[in-house]
N, C-alpha and C. Protein backbone atom coordinates (compact mmCIF):
# COMPACT_ATOMS: atom_id res chain seq x y z
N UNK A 1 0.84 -1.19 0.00
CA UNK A 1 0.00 0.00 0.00
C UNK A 1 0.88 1.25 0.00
N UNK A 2 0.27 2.40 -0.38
CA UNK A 2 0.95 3.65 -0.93
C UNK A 2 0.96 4.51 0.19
N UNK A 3 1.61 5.37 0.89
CA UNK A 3 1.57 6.02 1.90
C UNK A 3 2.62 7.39 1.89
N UNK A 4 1.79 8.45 1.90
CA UNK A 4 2.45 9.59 1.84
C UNK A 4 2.87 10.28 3.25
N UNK A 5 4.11 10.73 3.38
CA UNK A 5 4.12 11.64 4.29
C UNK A 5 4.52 12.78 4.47
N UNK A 6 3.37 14.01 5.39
CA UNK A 6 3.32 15.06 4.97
C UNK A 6 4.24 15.53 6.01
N UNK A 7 5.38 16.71 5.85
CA UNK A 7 6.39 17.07 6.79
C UNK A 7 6.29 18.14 7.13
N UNK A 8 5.65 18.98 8.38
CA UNK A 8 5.94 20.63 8.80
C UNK A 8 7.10 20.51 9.43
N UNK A 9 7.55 21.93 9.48
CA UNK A 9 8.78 22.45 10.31
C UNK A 9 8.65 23.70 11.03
N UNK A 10 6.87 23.92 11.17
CA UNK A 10 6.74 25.13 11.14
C UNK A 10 6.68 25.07 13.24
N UNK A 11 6.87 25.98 13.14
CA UNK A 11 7.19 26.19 15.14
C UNK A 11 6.15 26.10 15.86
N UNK A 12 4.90 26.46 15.20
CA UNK A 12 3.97 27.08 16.12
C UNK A 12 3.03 25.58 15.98
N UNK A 13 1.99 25.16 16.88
CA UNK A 13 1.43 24.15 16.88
C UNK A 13 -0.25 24.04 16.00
N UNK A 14 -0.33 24.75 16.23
CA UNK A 14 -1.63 25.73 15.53
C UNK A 14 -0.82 26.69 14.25
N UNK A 15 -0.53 26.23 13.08
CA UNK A 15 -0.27 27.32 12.07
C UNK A 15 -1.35 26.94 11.14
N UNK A 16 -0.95 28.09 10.35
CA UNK A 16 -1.38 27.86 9.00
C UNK A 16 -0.68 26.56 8.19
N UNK A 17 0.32 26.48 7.93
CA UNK A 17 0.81 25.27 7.64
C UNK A 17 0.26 23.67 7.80
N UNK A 18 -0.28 23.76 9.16
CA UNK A 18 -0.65 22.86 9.50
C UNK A 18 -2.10 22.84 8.75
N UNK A 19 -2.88 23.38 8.90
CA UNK A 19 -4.21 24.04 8.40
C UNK A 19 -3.91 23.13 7.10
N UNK A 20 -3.33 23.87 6.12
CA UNK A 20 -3.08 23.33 4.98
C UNK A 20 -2.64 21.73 4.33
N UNK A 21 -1.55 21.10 5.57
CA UNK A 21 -1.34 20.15 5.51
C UNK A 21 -2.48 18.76 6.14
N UNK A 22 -3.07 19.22 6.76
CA UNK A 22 -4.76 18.46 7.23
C UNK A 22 -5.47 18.26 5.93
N UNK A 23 -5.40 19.49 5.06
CA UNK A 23 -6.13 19.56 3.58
C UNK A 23 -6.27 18.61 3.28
N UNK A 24 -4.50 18.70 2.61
CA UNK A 24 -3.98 17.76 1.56
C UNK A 24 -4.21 16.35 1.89
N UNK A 25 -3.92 15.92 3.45
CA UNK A 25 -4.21 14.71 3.99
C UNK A 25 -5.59 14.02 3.38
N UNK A 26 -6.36 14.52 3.65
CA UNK A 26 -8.07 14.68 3.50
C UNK A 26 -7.94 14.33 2.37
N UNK A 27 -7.87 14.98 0.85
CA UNK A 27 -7.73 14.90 -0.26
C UNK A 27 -7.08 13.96 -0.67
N UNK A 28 -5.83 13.33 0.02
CA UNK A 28 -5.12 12.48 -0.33
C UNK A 28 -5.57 10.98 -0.11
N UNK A 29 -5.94 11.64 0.90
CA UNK A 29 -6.65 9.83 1.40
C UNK A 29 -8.00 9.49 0.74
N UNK A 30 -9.13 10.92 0.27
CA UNK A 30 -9.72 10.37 -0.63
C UNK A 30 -9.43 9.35 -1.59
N UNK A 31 -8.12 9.91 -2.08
CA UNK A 31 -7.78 8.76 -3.06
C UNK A 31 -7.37 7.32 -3.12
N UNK A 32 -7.69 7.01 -1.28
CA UNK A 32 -7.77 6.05 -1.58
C UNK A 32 -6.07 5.50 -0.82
N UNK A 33 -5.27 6.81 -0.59
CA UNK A 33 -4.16 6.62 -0.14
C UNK A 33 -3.86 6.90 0.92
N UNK A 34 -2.99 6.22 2.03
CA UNK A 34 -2.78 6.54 3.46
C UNK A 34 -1.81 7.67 3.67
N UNK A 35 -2.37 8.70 4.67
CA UNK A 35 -2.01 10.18 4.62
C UNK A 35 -1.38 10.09 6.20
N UNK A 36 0.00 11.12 6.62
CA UNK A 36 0.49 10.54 7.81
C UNK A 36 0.95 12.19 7.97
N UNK A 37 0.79 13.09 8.77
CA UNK A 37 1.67 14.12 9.40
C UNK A 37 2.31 14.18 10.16
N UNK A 38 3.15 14.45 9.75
CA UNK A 38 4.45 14.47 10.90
C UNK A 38 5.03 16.30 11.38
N UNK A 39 5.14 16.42 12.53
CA UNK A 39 5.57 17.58 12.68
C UNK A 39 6.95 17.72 13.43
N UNK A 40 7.85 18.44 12.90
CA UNK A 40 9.08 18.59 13.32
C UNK A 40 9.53 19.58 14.71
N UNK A 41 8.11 20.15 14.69
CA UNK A 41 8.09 20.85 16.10
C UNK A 41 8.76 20.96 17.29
């Protein structure tokens, strides 16, 4: 199985970044593919 992973580096725990990277997750896994965030925080 196919599995993407999405990488912030952004500082704050609550960003926009993150915001965005939830999106893509969502969208991604529509497809059917396993979506994983990771934060470097």
């Amino acid at each position: 199985m196919t599995k993407v992973i999405l990488l912030s580096g952004s500082p704050r725990e609550k960003s926009n970044t993150m915001d965005v990277l939830n999106i893509c997750a969502q969208e991604i896994e529509k497809k059917g593919v396993e979506a994983e965030i990771i934060s470097l925080r």
